[in-house]
Protein backbone atom coordinates (compact mmCIF):
# COMPACT_ATOMS: atom_id res chain seq x y z
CA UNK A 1 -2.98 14.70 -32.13
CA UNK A 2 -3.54 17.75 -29.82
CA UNK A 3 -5.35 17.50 -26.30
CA UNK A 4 -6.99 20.20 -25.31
CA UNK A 5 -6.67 20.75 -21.07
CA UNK A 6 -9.45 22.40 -19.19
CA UNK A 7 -9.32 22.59 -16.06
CA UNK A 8 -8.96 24.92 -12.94
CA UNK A 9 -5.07 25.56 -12.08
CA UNK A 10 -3.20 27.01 -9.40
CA UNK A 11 -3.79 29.27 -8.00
CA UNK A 12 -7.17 28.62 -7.45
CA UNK A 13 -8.32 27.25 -4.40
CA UNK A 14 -9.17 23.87 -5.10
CA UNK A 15 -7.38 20.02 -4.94
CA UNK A 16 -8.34 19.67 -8.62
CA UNK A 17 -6.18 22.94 -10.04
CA UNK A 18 -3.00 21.13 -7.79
CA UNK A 19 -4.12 17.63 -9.52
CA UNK A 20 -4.23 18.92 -12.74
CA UNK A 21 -1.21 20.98 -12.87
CA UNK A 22 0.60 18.17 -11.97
CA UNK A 23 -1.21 15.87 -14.46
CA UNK A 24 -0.43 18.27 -17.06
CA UNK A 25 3.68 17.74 -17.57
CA UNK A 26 3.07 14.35 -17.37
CA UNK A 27 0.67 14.18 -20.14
CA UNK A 28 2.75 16.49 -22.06
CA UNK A 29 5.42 14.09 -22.09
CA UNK A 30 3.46 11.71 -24.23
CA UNK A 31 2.27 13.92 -26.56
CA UNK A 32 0.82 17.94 -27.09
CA UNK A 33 -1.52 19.03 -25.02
CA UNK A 34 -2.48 22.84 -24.74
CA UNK A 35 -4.07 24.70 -21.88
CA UNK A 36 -7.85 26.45 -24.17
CA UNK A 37 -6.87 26.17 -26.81
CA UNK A 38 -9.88 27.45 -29.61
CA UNK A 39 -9.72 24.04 -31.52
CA UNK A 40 -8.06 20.53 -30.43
CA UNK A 41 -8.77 16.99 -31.44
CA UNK A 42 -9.87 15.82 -28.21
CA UNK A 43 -10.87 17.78 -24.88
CA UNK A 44 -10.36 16.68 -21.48
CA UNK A 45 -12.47 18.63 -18.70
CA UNK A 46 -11.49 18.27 -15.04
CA UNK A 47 -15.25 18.85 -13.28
CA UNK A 48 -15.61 18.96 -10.02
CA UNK A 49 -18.38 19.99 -7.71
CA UNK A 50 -18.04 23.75 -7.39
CA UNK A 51 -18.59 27.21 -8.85
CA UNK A 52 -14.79 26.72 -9.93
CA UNK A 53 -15.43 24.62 -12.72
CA UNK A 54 -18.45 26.33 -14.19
CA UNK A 55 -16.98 27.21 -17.39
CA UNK A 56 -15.22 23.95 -17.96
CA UNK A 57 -18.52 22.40 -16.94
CA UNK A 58 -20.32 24.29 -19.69
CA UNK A 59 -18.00 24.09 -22.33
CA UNK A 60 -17.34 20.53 -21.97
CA UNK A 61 -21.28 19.96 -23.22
CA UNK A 62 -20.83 22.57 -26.12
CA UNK A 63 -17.55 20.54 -27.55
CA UNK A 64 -17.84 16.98 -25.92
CA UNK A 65 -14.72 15.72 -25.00
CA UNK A 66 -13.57 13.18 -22.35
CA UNK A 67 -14.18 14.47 -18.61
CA UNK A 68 -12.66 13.33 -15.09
CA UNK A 69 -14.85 13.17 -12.58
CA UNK A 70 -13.21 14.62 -9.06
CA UNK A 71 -16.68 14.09 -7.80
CA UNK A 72 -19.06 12.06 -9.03
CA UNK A 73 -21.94 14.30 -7.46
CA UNK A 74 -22.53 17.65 -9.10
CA UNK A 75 -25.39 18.71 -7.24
CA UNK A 76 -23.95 22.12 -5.59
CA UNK A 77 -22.05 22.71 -8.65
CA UNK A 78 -25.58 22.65 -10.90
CA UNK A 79 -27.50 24.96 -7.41
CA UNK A 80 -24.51 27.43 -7.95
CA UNK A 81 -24.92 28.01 -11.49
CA UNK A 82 -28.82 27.58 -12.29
CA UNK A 83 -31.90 29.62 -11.19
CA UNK A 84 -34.54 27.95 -9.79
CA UNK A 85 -36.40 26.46 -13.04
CA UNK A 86 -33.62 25.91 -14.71
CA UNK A 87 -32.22 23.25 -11.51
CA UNK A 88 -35.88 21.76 -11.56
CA UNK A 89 -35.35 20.97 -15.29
CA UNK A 90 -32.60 19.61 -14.98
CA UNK A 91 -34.12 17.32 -12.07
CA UNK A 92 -36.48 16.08 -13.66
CA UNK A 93 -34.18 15.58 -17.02
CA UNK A 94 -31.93 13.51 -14.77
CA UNK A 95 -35.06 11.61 -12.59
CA UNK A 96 -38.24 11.91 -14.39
CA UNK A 97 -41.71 14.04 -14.15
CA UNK A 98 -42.32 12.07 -11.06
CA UNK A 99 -39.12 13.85 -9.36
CA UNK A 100 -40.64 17.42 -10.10
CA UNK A 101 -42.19 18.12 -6.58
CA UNK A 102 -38.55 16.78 -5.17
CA UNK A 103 -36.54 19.01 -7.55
CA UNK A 104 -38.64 22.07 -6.38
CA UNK A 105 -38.06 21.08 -2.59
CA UNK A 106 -34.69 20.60 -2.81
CA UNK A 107 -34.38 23.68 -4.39
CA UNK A 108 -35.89 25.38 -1.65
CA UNK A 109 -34.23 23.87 0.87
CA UNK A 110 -30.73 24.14 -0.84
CA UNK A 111 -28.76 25.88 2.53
CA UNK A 112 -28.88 22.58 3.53
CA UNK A 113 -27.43 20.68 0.96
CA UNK A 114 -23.50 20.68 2.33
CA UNK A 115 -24.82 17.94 4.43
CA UNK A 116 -28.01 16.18 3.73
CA UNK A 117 -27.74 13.01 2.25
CA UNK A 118 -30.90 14.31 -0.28
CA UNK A 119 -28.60 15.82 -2.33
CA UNK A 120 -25.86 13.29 -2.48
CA UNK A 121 -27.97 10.76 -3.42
CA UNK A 122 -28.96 12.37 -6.37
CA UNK A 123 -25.63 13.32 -8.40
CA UNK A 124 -27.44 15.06 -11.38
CA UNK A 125 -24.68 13.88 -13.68
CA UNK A 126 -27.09 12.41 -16.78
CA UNK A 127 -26.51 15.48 -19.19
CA UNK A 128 -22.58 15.93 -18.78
CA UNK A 129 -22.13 11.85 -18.55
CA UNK A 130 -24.49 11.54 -22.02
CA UNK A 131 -22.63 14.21 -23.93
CA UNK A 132 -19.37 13.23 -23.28
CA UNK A 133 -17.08 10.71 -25.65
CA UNK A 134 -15.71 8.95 -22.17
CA UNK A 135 -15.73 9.47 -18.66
CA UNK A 136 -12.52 9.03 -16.10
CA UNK A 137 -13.29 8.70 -12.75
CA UNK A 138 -10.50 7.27 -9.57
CA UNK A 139 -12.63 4.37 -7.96
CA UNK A 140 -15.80 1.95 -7.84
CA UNK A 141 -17.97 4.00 -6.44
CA UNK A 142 -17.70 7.09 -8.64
CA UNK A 143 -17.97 4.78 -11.55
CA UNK A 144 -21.02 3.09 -10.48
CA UNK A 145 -22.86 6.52 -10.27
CA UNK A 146 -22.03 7.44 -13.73
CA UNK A 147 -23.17 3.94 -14.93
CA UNK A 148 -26.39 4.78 -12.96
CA UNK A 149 -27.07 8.11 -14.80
CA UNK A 150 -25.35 7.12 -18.47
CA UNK A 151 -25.53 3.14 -18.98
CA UNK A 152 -24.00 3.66 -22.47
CA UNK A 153 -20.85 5.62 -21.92
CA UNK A 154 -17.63 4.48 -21.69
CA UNK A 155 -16.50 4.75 -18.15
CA UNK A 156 -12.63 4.51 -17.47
CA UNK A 157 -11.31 4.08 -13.74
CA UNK A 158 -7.74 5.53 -13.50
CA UNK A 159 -6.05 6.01 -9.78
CA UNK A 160 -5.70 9.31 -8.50
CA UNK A 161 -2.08 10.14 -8.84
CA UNK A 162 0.36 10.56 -6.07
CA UNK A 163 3.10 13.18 -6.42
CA UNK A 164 6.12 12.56 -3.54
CA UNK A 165 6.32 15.68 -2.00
CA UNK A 166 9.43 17.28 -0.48
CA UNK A 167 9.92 15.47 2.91
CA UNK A 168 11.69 17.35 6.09
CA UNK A 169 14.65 15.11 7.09
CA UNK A 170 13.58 13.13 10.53
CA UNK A 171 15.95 15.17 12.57
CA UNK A 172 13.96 18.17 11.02
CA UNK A 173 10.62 16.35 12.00
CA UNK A 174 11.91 15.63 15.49
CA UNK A 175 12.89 19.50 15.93
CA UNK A 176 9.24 20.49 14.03
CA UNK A 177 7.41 18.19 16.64
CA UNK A 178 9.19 19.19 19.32
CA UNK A 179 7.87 23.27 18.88
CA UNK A 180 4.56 22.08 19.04
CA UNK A 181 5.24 21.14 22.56
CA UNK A 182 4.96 17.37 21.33
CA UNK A 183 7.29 14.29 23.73
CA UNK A 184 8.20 11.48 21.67
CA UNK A 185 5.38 9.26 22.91
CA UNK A 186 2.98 11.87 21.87
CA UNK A 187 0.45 10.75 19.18
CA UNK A 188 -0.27 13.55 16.76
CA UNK A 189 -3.36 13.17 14.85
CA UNK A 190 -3.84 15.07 12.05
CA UNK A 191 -7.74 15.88 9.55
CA UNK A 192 -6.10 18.23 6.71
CA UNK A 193 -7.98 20.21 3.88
CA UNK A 194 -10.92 22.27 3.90
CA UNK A 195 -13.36 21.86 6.66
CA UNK A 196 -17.08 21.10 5.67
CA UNK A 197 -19.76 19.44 7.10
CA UNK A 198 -18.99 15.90 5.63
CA UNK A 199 -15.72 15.48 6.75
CA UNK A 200 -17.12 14.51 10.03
CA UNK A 201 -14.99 16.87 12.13
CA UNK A 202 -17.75 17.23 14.93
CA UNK A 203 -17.35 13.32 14.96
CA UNK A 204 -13.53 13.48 15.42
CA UNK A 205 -13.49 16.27 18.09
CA UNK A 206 -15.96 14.54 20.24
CA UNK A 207 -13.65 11.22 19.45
CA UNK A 208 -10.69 12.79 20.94
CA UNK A 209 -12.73 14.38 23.44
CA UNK A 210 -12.96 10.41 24.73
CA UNK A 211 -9.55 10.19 24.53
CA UNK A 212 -6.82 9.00 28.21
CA UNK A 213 -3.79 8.95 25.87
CA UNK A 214 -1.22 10.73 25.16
CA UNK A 215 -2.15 12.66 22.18
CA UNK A 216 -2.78 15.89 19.79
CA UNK A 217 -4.82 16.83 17.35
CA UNK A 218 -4.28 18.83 14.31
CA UNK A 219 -7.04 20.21 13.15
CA UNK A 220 -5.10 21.77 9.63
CA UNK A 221 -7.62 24.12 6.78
CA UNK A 222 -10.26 26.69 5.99
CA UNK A 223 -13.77 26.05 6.77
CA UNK A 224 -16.04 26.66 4.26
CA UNK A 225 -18.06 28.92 5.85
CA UNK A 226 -18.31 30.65 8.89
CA UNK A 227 -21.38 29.26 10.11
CA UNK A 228 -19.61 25.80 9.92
CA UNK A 229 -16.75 27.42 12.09
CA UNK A 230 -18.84 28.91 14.78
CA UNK A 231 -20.85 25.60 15.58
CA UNK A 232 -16.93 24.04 15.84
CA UNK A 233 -15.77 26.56 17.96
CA UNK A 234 -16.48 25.56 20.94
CA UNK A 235 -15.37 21.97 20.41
CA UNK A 236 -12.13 23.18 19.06
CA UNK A 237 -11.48 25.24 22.55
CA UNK A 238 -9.91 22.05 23.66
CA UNK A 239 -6.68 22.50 25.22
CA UNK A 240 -5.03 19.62 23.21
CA UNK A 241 -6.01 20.52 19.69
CA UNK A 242 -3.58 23.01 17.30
CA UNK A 243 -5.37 24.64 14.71
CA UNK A 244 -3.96 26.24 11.82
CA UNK A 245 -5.07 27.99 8.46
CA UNK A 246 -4.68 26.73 4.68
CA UNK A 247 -1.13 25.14 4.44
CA UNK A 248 0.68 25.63 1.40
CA UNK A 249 3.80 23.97 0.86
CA UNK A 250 6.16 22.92 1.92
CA UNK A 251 4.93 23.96 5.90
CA UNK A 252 1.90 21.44 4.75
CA UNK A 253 4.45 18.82 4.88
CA UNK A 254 6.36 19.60 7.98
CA UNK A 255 2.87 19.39 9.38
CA UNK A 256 2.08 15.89 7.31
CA UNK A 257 5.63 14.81 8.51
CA UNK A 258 4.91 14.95 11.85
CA UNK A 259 1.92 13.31 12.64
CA UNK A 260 1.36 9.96 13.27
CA UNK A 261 -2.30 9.15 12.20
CA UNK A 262 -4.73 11.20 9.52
CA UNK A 263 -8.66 11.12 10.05
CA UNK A 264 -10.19 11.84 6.34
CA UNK A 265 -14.05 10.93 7.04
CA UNK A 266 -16.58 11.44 4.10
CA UNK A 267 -20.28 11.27 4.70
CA UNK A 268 -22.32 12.21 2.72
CA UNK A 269 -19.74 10.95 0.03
CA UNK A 270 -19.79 12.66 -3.42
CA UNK A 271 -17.80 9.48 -4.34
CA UNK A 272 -14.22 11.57 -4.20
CA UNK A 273 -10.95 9.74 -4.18
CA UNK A 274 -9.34 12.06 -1.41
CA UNK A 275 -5.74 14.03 -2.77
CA UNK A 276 -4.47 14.87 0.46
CA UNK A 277 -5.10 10.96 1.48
CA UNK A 278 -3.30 9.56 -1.27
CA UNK A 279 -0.69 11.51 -0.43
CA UNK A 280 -0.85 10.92 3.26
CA UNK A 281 -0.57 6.97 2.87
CA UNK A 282 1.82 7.86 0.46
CA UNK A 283 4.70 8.68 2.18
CA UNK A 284 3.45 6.02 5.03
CA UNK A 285 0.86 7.52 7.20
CA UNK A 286 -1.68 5.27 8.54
CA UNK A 287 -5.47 6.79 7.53
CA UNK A 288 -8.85 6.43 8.71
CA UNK A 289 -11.61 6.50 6.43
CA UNK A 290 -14.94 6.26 6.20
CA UNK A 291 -16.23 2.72 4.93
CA UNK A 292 -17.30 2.72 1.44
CA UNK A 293 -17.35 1.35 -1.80
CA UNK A 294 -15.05 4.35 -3.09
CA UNK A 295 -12.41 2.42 -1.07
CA UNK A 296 -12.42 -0.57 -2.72
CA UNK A 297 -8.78 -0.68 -4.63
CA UNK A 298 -7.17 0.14 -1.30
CA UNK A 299 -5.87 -2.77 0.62
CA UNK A 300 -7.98 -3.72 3.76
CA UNK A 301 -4.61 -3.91 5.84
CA UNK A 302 -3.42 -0.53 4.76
CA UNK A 303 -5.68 1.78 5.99
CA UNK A 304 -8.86 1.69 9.13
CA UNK A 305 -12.20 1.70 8.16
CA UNK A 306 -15.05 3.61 10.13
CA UNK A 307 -18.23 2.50 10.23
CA UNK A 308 -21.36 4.88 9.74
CA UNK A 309 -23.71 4.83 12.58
CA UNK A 310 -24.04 5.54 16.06
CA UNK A 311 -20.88 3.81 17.07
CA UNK A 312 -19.08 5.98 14.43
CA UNK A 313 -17.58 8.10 17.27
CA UNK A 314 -16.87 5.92 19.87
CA UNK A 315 -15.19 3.17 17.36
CA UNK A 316 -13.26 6.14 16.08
CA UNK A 317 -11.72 7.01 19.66
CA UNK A 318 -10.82 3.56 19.75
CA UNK A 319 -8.78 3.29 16.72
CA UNK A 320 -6.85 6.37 18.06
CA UNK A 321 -6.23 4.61 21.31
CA UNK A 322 -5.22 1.20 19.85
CA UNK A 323 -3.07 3.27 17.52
CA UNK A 324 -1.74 5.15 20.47
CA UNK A 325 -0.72 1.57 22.63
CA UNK A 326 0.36 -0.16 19.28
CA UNK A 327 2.63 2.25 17.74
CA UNK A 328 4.47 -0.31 15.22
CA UNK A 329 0.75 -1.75 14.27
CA UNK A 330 0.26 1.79 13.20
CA UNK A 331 3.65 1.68 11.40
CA UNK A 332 3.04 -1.03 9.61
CA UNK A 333 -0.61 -0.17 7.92
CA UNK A 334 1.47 3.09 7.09
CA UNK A 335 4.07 0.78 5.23
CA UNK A 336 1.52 -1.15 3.30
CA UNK A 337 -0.70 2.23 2.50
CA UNK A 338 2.75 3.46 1.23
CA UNK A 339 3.59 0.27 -1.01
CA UNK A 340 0.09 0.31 -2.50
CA UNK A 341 0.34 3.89 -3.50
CA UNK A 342 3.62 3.32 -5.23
CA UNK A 343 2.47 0.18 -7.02
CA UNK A 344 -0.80 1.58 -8.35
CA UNK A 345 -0.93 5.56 -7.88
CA UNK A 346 2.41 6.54 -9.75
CA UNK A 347 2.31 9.27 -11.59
CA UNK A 348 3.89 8.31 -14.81
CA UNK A 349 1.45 5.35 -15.06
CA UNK A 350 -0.94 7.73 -14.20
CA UNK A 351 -0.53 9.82 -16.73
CA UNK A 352 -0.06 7.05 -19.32
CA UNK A 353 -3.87 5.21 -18.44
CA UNK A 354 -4.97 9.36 -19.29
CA UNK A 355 -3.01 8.95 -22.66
CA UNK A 356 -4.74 5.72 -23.70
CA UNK A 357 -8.28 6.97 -23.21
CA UNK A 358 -7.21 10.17 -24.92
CA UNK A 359 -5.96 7.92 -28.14
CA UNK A 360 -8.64 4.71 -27.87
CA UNK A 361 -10.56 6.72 -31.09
């Protein structure tokens, strides 16, 4: 049997092309699997919700294969590539005549969609769900939207994988910490990846701005536009915060080394399992989340959950300052994270769930 692999791949600017290159030796170990190839005997389509996987997006309803979901909300993915009847269509193929006037409004109002829950609540993903032989998606949530959309398709959950990365050595950590003008008792908080709208970071930066601890915050990534960076800016002025661009590796990790809690918040969700998260608890980090039903695998003593709401900022400063006065509490979360990564995210297993589905026929 050969699998056919479609997918974005580094260097493209996206957690799914890292994902799926490391995906790909793995799966190659259990059998042949070739980057487009013309012909295959099964397809699998990484689709996520971007311009970046347009033509894997297209293809994959042209030859139905088996797709992974990295978000189970393809909204901007379907306003990127479609004109304005064409997304209204495909509204009202996904919700009905009745949806028309919505579809058309949306539409219109699309420069709003990075945030407004409008669009997130309506993941558009009937058409590529229907015309695929399986779907794989990383948790709960994601698969409940598919089930939604495509009652009759096979839906497969299978953990986001965790790749170890290269880890400084703590003296190296120590030294690293120590140039950012960082004591010992210093709490470095870090929110990695790019910065949009629903990652909350206004949220965060008026968190920390509650802050009477000792602490840092690294605010690490590109933001995704520069009207998203200009509202920031003058939140980010703070004299306590260390910004820096797109990290690649291994200066990601010196980075990831050195702090002492991660903030990944998510609202609206597109129902993502989080890469830079997995990896974070990974090697031990305590993380705070947003609460939701995409975090239901994950152990409720190895991570913090943030509730929506108006609290959400004020509960968020005081994790950070409970985290600050109870350093080996925060240890310990970071311990169990780490020991539910390796028990369910590891990449060989991975890679073998991805091998099953490919074979079930």
């Amino acid at each position: 049997m050969k699998v056919g692999y479609f997918s974005p791949l580094p260097p493209a600017p996206t957690g799914v092309a890292d994902y799926s290159a490391t995906l790909l030796p793995l799966l190659r170990s259990c059998g042949a699997v070739e980057v487009d190839p013309e012909k295959c005997d099964v397809a699998l389509y990484h689709v996520g919700n971007n311009m970046l996987h347009r033509d894997v997006y297209q293809r994959a309803l042209t030859h139905p294969g088996v797709i992974v979901l990295h978000d189970a909300v393809l909204q901007h993915l379907l306003l990127g590539m479609l004109n304005a009847n064409e997304y209204v269509d495909e509204f009202v193929y996904n919700y009905g005549e009745s949806s028309r006037g919505l579809g058309r409004q949306l539409w219109d109002e699309r420069a709003r969609s990075g945030a407004d829950m409008r669009y997130f609540a309506r993941p558009m993903l009937k058409r590529i769900a229907t015309a695929s032989r399986a779907v794989i998606v990383h948790n709960p949530a994601a698969a409940k939207l598919v089930r939604e959309h495509a009652p009759q398709v096979q839906i497969f959950e299978i953990p986001h994988l965790f790749l170890r990365p290269i880890l400084p050595s703590p003296e190296e950590t120590t030294r690293f910490r120590a140039a950012l003008g960082l004591t010992p008792e210093t709490l470095l908080i870090g929110t990695f990846g790019h910065q949009r709208e629903t990652k909350r970071l206004a949220v965060v930066l008026r968190a920390f701005q509650r802050l009477n601890v000792d602490a840092r915050l690294l605010v690490s990534g590109d933001f995704v536009s520069s009207t998203f960076e200009n509202a920031m800016a003058p939140l980010l002025r703070q004299p306590a915060i260390i910004q820096t661009p797109y990290l690649p590796e291994p200066e990601l990790w010196s980075h990831a080394a050195a702090t002492d809690l991660c903030i990944n918040l998510r609202y609206p969700s597109a129902a993502e399992t989080s890469g830079i998260a997995v990896r974070m608890m990974g090697i031990g980090k305590p993380v705070v989340f947003t609460a939701s039903e995409a975090l239901a695998r994950i152990p409720t003593n190895a991570c913090l959950r943030l509730d929506m709401g108006p609290d959400e900022e004020q509960m968020l400063a005081g994790y950070i300052t409970w985290v600050a006065g109870n350093r080996e509490a925060g240890l310990e979360i970071g311990r169990r994270a780490a020991a539910h990564i390796a028990q369910c995210h590891e990449p060989e297993k991975v890679a073998r769930e991805y091998w099953k589905v490919l074979n079930r026929d």
